[in-house]
N, C-alpha and C. Protein backbone atom coordinates (compact mmCIF):
# COMPACT_ATOMS: atom_id res chain seq x y z
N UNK A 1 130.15 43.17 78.43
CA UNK A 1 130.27 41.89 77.73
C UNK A 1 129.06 41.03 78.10
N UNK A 2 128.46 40.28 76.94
CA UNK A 2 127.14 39.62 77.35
C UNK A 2 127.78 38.38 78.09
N UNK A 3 126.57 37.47 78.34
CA UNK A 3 126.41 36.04 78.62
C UNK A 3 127.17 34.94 78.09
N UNK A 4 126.86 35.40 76.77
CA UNK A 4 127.31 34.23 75.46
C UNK A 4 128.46 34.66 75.21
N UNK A 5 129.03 36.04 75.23
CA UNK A 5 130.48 36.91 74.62
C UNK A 5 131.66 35.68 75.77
N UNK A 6 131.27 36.16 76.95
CA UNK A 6 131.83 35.52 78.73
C UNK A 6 131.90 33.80 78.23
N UNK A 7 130.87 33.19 77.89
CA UNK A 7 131.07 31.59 77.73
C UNK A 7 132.13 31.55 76.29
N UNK A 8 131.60 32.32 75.40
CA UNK A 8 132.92 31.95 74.02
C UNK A 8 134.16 32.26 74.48
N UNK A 9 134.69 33.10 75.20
CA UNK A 9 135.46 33.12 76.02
C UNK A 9 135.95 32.24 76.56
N UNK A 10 135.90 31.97 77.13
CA UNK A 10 136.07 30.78 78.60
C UNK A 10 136.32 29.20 77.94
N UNK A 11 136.02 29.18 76.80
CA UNK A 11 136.18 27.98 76.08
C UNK A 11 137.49 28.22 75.20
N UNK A 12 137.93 29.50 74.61
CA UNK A 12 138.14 29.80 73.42
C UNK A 12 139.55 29.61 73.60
N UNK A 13 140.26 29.31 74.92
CA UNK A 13 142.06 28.88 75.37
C UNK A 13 141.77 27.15 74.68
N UNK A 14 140.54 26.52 75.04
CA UNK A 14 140.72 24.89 74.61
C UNK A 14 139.81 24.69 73.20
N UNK A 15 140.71 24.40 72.68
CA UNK A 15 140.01 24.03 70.98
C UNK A 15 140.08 22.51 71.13
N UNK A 16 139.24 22.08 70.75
CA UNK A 16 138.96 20.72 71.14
C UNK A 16 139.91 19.90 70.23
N UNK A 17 139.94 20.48 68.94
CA UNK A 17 140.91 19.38 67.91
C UNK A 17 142.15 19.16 68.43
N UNK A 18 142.72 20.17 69.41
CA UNK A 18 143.89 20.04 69.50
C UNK A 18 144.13 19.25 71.39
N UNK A 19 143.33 18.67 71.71
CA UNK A 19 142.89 18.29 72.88
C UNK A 19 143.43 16.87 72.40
N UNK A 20 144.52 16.34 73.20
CA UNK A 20 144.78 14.95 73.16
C UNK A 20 144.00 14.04 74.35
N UNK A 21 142.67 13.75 73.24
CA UNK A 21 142.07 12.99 73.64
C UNK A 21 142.32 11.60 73.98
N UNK A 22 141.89 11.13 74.97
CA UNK A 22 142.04 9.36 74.75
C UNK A 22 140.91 8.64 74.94
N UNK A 23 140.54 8.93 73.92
CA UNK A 23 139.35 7.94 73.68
C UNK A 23 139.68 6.16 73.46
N UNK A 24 139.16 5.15 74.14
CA UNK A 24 139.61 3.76 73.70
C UNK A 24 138.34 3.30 73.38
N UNK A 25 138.39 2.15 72.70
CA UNK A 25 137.19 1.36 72.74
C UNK A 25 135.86 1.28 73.84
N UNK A 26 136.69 0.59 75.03
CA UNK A 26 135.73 1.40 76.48
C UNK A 26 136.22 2.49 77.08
N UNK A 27 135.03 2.64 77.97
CA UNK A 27 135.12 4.13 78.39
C UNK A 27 136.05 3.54 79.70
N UNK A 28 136.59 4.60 80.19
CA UNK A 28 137.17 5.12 81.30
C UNK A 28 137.12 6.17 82.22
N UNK A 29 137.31 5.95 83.46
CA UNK A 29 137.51 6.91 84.85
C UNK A 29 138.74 8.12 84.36
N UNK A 30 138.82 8.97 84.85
CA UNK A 30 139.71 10.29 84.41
C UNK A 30 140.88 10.03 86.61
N UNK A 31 141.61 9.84 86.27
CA UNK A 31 141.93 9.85 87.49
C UNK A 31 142.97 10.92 87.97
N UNK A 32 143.52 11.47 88.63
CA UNK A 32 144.48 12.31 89.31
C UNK A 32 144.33 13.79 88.76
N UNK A 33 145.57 14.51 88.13
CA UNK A 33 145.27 15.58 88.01
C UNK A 33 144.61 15.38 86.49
N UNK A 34 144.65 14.56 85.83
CA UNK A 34 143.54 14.25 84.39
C UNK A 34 142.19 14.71 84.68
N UNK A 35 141.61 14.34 85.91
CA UNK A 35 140.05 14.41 86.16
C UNK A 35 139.87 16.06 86.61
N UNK A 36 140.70 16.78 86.93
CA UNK A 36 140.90 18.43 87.20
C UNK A 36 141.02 18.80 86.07
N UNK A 37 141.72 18.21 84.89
CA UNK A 37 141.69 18.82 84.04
C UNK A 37 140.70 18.94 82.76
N UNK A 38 140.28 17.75 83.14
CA UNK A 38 139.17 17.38 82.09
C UNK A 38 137.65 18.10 82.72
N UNK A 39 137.72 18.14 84.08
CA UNK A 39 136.29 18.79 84.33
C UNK A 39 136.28 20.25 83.93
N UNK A 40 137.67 21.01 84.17
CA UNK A 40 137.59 22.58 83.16
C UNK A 40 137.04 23.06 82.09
N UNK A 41 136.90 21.41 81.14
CA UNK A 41 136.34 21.77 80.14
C UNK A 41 134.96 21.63 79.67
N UNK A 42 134.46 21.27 81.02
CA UNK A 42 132.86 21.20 80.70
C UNK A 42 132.14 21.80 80.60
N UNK A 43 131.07 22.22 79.95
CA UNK A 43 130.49 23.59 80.18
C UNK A 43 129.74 23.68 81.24
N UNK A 44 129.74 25.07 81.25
CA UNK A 44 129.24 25.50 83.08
C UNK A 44 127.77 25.04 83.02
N UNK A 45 126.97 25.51 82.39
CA UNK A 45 125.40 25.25 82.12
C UNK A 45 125.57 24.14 80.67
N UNK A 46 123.89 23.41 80.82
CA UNK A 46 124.06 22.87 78.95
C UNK A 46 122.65 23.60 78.65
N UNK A 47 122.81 24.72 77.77
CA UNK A 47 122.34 25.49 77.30
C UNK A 47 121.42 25.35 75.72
N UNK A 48 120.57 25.53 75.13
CA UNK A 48 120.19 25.37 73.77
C UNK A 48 120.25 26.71 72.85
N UNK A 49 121.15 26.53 72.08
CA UNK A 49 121.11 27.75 70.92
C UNK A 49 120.82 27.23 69.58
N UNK A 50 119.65 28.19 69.18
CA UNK A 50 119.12 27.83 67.54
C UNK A 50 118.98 26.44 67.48
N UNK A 51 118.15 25.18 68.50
CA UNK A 51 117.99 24.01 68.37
C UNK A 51 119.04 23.39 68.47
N UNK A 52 120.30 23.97 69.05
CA UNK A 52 121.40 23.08 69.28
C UNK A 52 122.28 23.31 70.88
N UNK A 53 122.23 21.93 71.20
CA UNK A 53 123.03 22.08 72.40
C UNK A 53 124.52 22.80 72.45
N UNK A 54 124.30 24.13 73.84
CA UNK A 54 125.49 24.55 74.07
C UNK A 54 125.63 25.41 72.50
N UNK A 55 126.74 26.72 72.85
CA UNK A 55 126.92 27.63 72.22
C UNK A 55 127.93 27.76 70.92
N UNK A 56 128.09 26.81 70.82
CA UNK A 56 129.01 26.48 69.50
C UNK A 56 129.66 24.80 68.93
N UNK A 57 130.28 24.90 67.62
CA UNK A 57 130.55 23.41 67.68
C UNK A 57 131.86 23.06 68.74
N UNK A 58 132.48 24.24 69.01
CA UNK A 58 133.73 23.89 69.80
C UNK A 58 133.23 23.06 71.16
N UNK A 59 132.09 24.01 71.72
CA UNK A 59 131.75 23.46 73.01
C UNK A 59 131.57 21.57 72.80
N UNK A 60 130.32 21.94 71.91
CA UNK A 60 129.67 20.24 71.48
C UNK A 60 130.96 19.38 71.44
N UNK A 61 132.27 19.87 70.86
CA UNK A 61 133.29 18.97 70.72
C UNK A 61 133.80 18.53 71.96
N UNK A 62 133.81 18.98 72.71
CA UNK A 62 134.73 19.19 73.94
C UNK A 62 133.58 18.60 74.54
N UNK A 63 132.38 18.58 74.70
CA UNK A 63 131.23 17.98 75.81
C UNK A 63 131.54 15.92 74.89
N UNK A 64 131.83 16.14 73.89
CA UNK A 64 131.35 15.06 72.69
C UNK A 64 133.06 14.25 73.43
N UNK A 65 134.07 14.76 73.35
CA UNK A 65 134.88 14.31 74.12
C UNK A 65 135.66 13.83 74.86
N UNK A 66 134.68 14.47 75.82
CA UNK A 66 134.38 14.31 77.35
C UNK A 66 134.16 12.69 77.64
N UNK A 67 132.73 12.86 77.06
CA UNK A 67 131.81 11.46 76.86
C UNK A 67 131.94 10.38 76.19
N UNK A 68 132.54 10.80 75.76
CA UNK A 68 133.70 9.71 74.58
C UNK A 68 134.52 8.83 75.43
N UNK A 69 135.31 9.69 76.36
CA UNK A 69 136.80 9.33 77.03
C UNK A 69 135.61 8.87 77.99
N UNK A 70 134.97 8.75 78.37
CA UNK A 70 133.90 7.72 79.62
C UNK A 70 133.28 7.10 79.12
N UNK A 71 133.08 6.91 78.33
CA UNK A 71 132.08 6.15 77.50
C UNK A 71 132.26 4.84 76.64
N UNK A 72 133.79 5.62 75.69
CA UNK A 72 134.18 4.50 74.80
C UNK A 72 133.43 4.29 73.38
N UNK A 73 134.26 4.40 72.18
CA UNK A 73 133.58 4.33 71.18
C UNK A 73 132.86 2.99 70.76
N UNK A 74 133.28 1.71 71.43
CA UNK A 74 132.26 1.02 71.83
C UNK A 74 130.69 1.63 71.70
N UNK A 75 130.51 2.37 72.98
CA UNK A 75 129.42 2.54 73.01
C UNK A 75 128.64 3.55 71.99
N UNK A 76 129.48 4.30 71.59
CA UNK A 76 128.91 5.52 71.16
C UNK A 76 128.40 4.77 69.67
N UNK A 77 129.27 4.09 68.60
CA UNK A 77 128.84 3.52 67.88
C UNK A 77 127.41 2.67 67.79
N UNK A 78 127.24 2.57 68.78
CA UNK A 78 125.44 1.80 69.11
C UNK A 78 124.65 2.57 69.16
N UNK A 79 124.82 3.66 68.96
CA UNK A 79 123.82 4.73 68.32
C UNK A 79 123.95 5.36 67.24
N UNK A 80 122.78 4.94 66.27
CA UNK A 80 122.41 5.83 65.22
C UNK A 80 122.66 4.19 64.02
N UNK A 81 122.76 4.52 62.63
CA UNK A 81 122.60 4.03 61.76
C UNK A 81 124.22 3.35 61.52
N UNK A 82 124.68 2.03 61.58
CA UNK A 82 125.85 1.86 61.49
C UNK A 82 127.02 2.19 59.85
N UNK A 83 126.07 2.48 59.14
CA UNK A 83 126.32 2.17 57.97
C UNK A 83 126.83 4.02 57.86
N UNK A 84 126.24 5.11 58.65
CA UNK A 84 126.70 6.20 59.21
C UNK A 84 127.95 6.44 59.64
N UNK A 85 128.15 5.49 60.58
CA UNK A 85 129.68 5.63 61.43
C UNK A 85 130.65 4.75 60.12
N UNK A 86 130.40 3.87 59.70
CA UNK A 86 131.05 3.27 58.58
C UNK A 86 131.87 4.25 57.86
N UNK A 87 130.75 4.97 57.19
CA UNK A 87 130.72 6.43 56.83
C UNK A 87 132.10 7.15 56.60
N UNK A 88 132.19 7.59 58.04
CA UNK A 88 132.50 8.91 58.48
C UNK A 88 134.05 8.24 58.83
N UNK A 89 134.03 6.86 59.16
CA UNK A 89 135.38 6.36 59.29
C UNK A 89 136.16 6.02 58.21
N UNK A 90 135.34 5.83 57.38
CA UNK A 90 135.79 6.29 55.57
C UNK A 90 136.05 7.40 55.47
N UNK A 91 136.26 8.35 55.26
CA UNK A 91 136.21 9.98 55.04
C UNK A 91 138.14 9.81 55.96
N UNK A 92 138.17 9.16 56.92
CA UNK A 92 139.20 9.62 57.24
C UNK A 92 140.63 9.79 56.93
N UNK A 93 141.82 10.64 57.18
CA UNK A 93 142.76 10.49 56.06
C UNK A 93 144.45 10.26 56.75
């Protein structure tokens, strides 16, 4: 089994959509057994495949997340074009 076979693997028990995230406005600390569980899902290395971080969109989801739930969509929204995130929060159903 290769490199990449071993990491799709190792991800492939946590599908990120189905990951009850808690993302809030601000970010937050992961505390007790939350912060054990949330570091499982990080990837071991951050790797570049075909110009894209890490080995699939599952990973990106699960790193995307991650950073989310510390971060806060607060912040994340202050990057990029707002009229983008506008967007995409339209689309939703």
């Amino acid at each position: 089994m290769s490199n990449s076979d071993e990491q799709a693997d190792d991800h492939a028990a946590h599908d990120a959509r189905r990951i009850d995230w808690k993302i809030l406005l601000e970010g937050r600390a992961w505390v007790g057994d939350e912060a054990w569980q949330r570091l499982e899902l990080r990837p071991e290395k951050l790797e570049m495949w075909d110009g894209k971080l890490l080995f699939d969109d599952n990973e990106r989801l699960l790193l995307l997340g991650l950073l989310l739930e510390n971060l806060g969509a607060d912040q994340a929204v202050q990057l990029g074009d707002p009229a983008v995130w506008r967007a995409a929060v339209s689309r939703l159903t």
